[in-house]
PDB file of N, CA and C in Angstrom:
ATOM      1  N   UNK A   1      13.838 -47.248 -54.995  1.00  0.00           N
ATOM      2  CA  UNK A   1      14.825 -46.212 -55.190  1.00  0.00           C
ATOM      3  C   UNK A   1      14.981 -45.994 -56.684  1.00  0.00           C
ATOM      4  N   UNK A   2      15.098 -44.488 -57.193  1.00  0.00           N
ATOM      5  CA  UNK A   2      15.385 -44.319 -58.626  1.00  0.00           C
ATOM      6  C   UNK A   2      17.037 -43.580 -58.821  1.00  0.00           C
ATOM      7  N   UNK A   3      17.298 -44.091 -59.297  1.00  0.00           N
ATOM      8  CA  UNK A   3      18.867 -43.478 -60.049  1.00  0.00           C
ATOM      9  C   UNK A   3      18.572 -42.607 -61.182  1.00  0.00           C
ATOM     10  N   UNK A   4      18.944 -41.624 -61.363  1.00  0.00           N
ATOM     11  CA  UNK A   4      19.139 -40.508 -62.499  1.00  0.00           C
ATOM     12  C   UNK A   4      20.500 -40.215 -63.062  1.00  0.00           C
ATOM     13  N   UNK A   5      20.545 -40.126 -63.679  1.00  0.00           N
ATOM     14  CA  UNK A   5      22.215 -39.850 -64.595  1.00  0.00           C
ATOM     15  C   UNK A   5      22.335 -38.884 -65.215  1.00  0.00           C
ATOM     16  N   UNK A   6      22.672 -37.814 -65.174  1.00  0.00           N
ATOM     17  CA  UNK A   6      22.998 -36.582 -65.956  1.00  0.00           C
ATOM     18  C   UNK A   6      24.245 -36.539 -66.387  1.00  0.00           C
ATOM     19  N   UNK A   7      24.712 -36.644 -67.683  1.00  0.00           N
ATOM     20  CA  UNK A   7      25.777 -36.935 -68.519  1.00  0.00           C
ATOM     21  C   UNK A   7      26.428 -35.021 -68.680  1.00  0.00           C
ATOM     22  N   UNK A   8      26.876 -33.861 -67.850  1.00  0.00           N
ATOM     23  CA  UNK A   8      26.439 -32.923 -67.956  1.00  0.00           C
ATOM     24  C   UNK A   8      28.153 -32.708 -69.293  1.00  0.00           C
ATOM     25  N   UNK A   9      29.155 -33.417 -69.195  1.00  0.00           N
ATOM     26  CA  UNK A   9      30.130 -33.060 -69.896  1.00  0.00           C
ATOM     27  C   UNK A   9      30.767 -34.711 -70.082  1.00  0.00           C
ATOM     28  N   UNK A  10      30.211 -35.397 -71.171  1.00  0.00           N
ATOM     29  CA  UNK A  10      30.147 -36.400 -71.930  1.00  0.00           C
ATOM     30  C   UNK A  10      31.933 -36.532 -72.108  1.00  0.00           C
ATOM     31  N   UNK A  11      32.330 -35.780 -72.385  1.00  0.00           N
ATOM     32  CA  UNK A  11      33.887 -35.649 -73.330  1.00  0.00           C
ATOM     33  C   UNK A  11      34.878 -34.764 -72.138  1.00  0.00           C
ATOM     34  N   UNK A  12      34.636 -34.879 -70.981  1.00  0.00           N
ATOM     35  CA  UNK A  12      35.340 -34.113 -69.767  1.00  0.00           C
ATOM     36  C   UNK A  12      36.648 -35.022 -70.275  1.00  0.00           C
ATOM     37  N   UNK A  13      37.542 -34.295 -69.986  1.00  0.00           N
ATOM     38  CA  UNK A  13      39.173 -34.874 -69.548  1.00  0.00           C
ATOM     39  C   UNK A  13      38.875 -35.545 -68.149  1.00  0.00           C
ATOM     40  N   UNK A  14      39.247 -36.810 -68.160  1.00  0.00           N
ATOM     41  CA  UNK A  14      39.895 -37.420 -67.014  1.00  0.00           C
ATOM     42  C   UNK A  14      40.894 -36.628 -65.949  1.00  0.00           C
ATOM     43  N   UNK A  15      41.485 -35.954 -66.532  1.00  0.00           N
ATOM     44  CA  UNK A  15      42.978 -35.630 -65.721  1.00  0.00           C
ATOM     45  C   UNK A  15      41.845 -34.669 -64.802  1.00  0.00           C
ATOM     46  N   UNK A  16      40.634 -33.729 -64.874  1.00  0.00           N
ATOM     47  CA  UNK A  16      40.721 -32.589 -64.704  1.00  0.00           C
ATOM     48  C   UNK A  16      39.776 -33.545 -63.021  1.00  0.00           C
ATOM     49  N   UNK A  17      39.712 -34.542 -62.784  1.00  0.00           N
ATOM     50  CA  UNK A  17      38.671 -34.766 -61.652  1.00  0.00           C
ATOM     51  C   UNK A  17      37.946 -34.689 -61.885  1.00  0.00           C
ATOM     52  N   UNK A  18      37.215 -35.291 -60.543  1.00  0.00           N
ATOM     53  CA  UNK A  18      34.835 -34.801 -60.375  1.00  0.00           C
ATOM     54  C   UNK A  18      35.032 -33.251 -60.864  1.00  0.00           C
ATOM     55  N   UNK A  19      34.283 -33.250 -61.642  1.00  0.00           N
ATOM     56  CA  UNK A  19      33.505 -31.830 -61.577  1.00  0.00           C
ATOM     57  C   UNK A  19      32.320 -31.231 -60.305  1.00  0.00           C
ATOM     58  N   UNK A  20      32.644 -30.718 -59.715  1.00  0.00           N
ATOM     59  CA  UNK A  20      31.168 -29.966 -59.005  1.00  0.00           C
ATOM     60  C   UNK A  20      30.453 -28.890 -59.665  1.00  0.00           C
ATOM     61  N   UNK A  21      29.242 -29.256 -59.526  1.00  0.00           N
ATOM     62  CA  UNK A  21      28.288 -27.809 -60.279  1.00  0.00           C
ATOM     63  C   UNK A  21      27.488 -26.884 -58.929  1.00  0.00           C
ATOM     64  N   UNK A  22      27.775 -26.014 -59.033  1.00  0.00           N
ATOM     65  CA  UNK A  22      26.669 -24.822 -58.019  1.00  0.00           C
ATOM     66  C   UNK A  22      25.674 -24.468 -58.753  1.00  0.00           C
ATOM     67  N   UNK A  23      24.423 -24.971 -57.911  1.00  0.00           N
ATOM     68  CA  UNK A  23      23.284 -24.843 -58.575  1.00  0.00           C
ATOM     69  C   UNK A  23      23.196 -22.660 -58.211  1.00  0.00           C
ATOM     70  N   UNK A  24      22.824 -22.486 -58.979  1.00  0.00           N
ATOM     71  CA  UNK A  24      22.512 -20.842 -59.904  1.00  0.00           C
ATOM     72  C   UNK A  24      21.126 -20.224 -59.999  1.00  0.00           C
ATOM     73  N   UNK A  25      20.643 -18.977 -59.874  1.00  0.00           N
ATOM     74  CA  UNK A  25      20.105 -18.719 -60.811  1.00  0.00           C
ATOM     75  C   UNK A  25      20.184 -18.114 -62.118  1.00  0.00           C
ATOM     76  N   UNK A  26      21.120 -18.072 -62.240  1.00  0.00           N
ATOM     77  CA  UNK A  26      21.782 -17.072 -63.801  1.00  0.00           C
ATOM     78  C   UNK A  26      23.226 -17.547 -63.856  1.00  0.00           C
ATOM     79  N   UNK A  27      23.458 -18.552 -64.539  1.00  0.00           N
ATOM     80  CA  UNK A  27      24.868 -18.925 -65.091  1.00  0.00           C
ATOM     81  C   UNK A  27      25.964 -17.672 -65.844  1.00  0.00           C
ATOM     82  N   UNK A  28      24.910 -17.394 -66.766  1.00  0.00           N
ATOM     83  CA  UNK A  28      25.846 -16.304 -67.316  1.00  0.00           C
ATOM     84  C   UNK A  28      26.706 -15.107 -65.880  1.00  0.00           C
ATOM     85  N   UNK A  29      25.474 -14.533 -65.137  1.00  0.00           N
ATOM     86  CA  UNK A  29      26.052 -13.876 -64.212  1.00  0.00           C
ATOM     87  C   UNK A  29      27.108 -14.539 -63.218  1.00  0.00           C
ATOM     88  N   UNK A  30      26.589 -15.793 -62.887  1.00  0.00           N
ATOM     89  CA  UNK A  30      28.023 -16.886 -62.172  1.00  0.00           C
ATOM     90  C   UNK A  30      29.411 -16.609 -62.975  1.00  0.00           C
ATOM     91  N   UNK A  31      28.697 -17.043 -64.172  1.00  0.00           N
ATOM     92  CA  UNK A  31      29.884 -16.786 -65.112  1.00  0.00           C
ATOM     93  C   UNK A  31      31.265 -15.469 -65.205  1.00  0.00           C
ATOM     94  N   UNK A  32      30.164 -14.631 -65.144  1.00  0.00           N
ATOM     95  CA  UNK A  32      31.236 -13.192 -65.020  1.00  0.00           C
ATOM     96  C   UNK A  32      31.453 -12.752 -64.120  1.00  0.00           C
ATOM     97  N   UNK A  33      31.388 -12.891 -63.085  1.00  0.00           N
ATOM     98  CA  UNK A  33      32.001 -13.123 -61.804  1.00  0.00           C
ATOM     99  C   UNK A  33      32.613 -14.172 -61.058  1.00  0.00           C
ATOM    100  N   UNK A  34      32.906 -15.212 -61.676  1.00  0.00           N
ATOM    101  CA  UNK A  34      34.160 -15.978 -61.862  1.00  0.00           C
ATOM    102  C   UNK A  34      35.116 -15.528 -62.917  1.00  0.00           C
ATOM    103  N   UNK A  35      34.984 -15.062 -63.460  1.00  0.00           N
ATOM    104  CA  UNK A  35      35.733 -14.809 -64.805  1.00  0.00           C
ATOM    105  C   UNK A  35      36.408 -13.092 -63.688  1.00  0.00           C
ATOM    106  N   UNK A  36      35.470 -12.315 -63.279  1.00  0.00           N
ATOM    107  CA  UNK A  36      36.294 -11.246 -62.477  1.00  0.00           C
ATOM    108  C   UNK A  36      36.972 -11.567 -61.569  1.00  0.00           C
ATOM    109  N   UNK A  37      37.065 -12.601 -61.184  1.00  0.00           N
ATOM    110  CA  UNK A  37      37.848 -13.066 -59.754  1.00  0.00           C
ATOM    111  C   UNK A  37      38.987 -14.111 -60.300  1.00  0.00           C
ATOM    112  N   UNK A  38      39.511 -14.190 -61.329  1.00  0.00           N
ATOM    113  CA  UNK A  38      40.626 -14.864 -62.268  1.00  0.00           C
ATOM    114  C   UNK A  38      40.501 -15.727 -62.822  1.00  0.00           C
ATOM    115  N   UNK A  39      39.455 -16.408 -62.891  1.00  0.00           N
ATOM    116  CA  UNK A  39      38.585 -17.449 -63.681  1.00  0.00           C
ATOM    117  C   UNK A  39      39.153 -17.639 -65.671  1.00  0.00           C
ATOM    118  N   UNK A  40      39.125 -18.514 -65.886  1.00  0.00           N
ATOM    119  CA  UNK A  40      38.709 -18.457 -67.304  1.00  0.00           C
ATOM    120  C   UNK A  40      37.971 -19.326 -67.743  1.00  0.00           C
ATOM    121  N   UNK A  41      37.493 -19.335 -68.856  1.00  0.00           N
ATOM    122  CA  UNK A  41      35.894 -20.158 -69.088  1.00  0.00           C
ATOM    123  C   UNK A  41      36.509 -21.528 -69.367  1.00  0.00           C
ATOM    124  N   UNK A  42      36.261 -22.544 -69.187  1.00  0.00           N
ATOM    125  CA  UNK A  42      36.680 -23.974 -69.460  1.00  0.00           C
ATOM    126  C   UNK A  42      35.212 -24.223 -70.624  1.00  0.00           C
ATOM    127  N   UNK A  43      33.789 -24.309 -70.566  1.00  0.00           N
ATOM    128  CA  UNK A  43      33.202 -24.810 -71.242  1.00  0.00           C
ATOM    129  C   UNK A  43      31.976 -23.465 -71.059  1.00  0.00           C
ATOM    130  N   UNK A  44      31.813 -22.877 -72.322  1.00  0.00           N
ATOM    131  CA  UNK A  44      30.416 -21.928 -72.449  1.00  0.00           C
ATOM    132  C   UNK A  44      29.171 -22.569 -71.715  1.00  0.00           C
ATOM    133  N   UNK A  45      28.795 -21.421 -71.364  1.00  0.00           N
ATOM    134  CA  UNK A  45      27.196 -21.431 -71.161  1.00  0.00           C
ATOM    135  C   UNK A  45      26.446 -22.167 -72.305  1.00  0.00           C
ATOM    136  N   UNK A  46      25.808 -23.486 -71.798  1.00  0.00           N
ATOM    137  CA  UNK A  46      24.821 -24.248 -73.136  1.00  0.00           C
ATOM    138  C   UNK A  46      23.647 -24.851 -71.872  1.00  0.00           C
ATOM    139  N   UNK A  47      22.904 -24.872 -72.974  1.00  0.00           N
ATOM    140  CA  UNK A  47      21.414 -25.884 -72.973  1.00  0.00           C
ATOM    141  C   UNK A  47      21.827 -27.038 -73.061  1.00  0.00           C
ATOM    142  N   UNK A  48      21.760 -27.883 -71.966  1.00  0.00           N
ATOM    143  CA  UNK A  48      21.829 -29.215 -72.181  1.00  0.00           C
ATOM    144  C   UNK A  48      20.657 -30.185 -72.278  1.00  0.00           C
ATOM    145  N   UNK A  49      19.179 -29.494 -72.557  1.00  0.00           N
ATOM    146  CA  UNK A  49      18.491 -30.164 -72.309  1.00  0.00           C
ATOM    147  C   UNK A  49      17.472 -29.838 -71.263  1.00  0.00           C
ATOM    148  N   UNK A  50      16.301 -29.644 -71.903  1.00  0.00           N
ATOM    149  CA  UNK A  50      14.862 -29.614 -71.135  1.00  0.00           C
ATOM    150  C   UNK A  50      14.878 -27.740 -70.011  1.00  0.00           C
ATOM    151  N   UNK A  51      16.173 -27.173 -71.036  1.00  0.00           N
ATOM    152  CA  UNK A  51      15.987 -25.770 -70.192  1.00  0.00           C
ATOM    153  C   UNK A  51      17.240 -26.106 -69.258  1.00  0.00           C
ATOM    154  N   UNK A  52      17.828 -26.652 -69.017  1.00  0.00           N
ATOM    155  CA  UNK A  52      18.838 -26.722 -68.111  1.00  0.00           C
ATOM    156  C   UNK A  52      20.141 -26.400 -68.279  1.00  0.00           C
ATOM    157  N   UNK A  53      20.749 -25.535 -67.892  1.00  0.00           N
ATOM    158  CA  UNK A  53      21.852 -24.687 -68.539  1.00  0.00           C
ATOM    159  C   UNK A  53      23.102 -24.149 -67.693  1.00  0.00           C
ATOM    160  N   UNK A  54      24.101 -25.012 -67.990  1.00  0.00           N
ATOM    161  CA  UNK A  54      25.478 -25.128 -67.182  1.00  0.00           C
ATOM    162  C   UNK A  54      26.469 -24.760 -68.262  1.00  0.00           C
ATOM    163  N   UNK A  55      27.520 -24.823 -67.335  1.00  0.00           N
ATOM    164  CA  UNK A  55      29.066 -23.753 -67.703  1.00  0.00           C
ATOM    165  C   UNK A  55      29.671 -24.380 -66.414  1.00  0.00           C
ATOM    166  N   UNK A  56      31.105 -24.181 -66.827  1.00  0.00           N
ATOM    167  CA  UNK A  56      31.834 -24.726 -66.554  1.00  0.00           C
ATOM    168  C   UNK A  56      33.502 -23.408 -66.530  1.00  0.00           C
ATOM    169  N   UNK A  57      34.087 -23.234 -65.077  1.00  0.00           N
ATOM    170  CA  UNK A  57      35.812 -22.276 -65.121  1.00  0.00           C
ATOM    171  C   UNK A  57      36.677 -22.983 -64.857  1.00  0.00           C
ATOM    172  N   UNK A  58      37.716 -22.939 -65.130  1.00  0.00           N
ATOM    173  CA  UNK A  58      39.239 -22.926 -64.619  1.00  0.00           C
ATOM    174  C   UNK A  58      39.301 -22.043 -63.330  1.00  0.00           C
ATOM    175  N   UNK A  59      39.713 -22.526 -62.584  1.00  0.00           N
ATOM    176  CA  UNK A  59      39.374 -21.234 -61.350  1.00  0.00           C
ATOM    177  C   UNK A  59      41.195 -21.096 -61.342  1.00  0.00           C
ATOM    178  N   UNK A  60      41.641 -20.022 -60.338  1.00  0.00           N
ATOM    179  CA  UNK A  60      43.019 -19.834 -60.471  1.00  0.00           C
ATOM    180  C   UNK A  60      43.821 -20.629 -60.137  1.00  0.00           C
ATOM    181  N   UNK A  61      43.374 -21.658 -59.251  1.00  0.00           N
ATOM    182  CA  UNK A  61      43.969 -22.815 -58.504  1.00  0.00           C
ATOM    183  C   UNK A  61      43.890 -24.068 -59.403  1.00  0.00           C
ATOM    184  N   UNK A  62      43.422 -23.654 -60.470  1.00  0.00           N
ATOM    185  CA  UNK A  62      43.446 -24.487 -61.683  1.00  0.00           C
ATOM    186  C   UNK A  62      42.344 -25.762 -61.783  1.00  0.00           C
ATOM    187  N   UNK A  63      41.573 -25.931 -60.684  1.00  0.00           N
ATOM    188  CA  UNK A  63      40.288 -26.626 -60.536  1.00  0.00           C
ATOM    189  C   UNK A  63      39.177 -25.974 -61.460  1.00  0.00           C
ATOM    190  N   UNK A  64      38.387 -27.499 -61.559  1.00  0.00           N
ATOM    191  CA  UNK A  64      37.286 -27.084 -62.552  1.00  0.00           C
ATOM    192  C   UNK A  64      36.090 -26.395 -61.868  1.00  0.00           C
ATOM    193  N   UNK A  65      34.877 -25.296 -61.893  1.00  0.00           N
ATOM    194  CA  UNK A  65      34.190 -25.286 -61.427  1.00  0.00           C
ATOM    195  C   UNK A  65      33.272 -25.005 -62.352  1.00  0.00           C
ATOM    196  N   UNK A  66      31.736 -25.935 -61.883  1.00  0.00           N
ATOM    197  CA  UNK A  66      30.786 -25.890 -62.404  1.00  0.00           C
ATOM    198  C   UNK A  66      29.647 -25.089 -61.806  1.00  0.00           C
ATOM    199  N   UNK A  67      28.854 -24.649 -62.469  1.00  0.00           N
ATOM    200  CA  UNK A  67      27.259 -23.627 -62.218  1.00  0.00           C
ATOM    201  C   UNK A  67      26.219 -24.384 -63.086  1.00  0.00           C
ATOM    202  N   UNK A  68      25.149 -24.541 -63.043  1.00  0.00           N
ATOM    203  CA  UNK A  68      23.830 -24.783 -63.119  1.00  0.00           C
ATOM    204  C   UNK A  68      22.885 -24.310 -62.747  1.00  0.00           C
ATOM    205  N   UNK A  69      22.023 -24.162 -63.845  1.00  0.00           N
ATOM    206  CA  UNK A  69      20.600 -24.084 -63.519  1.00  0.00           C
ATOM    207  C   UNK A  69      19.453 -24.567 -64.073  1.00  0.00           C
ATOM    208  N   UNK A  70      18.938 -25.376 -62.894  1.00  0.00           N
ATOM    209  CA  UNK A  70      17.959 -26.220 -63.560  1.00  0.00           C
ATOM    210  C   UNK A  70      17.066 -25.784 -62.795  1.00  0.00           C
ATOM    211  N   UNK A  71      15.732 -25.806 -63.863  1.00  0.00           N
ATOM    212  CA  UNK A  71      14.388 -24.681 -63.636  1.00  0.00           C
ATOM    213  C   UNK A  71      13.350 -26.093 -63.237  1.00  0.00           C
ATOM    214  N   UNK A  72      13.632 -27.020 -62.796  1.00  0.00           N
ATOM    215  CA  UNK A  72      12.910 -28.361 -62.570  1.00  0.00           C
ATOM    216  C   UNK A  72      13.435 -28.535 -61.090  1.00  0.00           C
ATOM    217  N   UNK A  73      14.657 -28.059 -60.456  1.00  0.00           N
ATOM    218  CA  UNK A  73      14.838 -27.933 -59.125  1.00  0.00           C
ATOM    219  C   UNK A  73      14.695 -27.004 -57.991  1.00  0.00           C
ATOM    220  N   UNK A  74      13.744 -27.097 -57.448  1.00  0.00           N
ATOM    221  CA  UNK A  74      13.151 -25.854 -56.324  1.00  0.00           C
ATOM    222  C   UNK A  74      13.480 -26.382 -55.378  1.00  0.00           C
ATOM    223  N   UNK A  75      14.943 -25.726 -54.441  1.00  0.00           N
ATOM    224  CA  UNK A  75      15.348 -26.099 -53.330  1.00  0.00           C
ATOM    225  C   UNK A  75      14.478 -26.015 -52.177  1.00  0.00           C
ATOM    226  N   UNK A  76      13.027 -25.146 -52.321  1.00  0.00           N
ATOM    227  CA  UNK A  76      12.225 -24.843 -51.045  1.00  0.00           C
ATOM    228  C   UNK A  76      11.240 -26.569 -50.932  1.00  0.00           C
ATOM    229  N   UNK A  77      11.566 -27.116 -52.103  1.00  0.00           N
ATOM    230  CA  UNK A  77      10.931 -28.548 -51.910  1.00  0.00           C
ATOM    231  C   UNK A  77      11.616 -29.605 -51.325  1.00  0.00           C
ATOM    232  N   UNK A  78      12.588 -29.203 -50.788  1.00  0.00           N
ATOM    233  CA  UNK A  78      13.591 -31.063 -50.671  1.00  0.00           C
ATOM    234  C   UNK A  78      13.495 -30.516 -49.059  1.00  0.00           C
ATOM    235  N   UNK A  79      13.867 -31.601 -48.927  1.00  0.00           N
ATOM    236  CA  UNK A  79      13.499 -32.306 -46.965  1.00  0.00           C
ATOM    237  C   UNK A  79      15.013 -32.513 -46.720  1.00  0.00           C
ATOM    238  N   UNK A  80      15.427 -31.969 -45.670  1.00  0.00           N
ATOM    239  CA  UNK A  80      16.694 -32.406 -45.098  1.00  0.00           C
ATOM    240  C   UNK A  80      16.773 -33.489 -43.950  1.00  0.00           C
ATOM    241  N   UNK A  81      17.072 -34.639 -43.970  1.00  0.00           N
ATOM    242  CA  UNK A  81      16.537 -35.875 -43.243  1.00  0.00           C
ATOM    243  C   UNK A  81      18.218 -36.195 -42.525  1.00  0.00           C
TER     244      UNK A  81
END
Protein backbone atom coordinates (compact mmCIF):
# COMPACT_ATOMS: atom_id res chain seq x y z
CA UNK A 1 0.00 0.00 0.00
CA UNK A 2 1.28 3.66 -0.82
CA UNK A 3 0.18 6.79 1.15
CA UNK A 4 0.36 10.20 -0.64
CA UNK A 5 0.04 13.50 1.17
CA UNK A 6 -0.96 16.56 -0.49
CA UNK A 7 -0.31 19.50 1.83
CA UNK A 8 -3.00 21.57 -0.48
CA UNK A 9 -3.35 24.63 2.33
CA UNK A 10 -0.27 24.27 4.70
CA UNK A 11 -1.47 27.46 6.92
CA UNK A 12 -5.50 26.52 6.81
CA UNK A 13 -7.17 27.82 10.10
CA UNK A 14 -8.12 25.06 12.31
CA UNK A 15 -11.44 26.62 13.27
CA UNK A 16 -12.54 26.44 9.51
CA UNK A 17 -12.67 22.17 9.46
CA UNK A 18 -11.68 19.40 6.68
CA UNK A 19 -11.61 21.17 3.70
CA UNK A 20 -13.22 19.24 0.65
CA UNK A 21 -11.94 19.88 -2.88
CA UNK A 22 -14.22 19.12 -6.18
CA UNK A 23 -12.14 17.84 -8.59
CA UNK A 24 -12.75 20.52 -11.88
CA UNK A 25 -11.95 21.11 -15.06
CA UNK A 26 -11.42 24.87 -14.91
CA UNK A 27 -11.11 26.28 -11.37
CA UNK A 28 -11.27 29.69 -12.42
CA UNK A 29 -14.79 28.94 -14.03
CA UNK A 30 -15.76 26.88 -10.58
CA UNK A 31 -14.61 29.87 -9.23
CA UNK A 32 -17.09 32.38 -10.75
CA UNK A 33 -19.82 30.56 -10.32
CA UNK A 34 -19.45 30.13 -6.79
CA UNK A 35 -18.68 33.56 -6.39
CA UNK A 36 -22.37 34.12 -8.51
CA UNK A 37 -24.21 32.02 -6.20
CA UNK A 38 -22.89 34.15 -2.88
CA UNK A 39 -19.61 32.76 -2.53
CA UNK A 40 -16.56 34.79 -1.65
CA UNK A 41 -13.06 33.75 -2.46
CA UNK A 42 -11.32 32.36 0.76
CA UNK A 43 -7.92 31.46 -1.13
CA UNK A 44 -7.08 32.47 -5.10
CA UNK A 45 -6.66 30.28 -7.80
CA UNK A 46 -2.69 28.99 -7.52
CA UNK A 47 -0.34 26.35 -8.85
CA UNK A 48 0.51 24.23 -6.27
CA UNK A 49 2.71 22.19 -8.02
CA UNK A 50 3.39 19.91 -11.04
CA UNK A 51 0.28 21.85 -12.92
CA UNK A 52 -2.16 21.29 -10.25
CA UNK A 53 -4.33 24.13 -9.48
CA UNK A 54 -6.88 24.72 -6.59
CA UNK A 55 -8.94 27.56 -4.94
CA UNK A 56 -10.66 27.59 -2.30
CA UNK A 57 -14.85 29.84 -1.16
CA UNK A 58 -16.58 30.81 1.75
CA UNK A 59 -19.83 29.51 0.60
CA UNK A 60 -22.94 31.42 2.24
CA UNK A 61 -23.38 28.93 4.93
CA UNK A 62 -20.01 29.99 5.79
CA UNK A 63 -18.24 26.52 4.97
CA UNK A 64 -15.08 26.21 3.17
CA UNK A 65 -15.25 24.88 -0.34
CA UNK A 66 -12.57 23.58 -2.35
CA UNK A 67 -12.07 22.95 -6.47
CA UNK A 68 -9.17 21.29 -8.12
CA UNK A 69 -7.63 20.37 -10.93
CA UNK A 70 -5.25 17.97 -11.35
CA UNK A 71 -4.19 17.11 -14.99
CA UNK A 72 -2.44 13.69 -13.54
CA UNK A 73 -6.08 12.47 -12.53
CA UNK A 74 -8.28 10.82 -15.26
CA UNK A 75 -11.40 9.68 -13.58
CA UNK A 76 -12.12 7.25 -16.76
CA UNK A 77 -9.05 5.25 -15.11
CA UNK A 78 -10.03 4.34 -11.49
CA UNK A 79 -12.05 1.07 -10.79
CA UNK A 80 -14.92 1.28 -8.46
CA UNK A 81 -14.49 -1.93 -6.22
Amino acid sequence: MSITLLGLLPDAAIADGALVYWGVEDVAAAIREALANGAVEHTPATDVGDGIITATVRTPSQTILGFIYNPHFNLAHTSHA
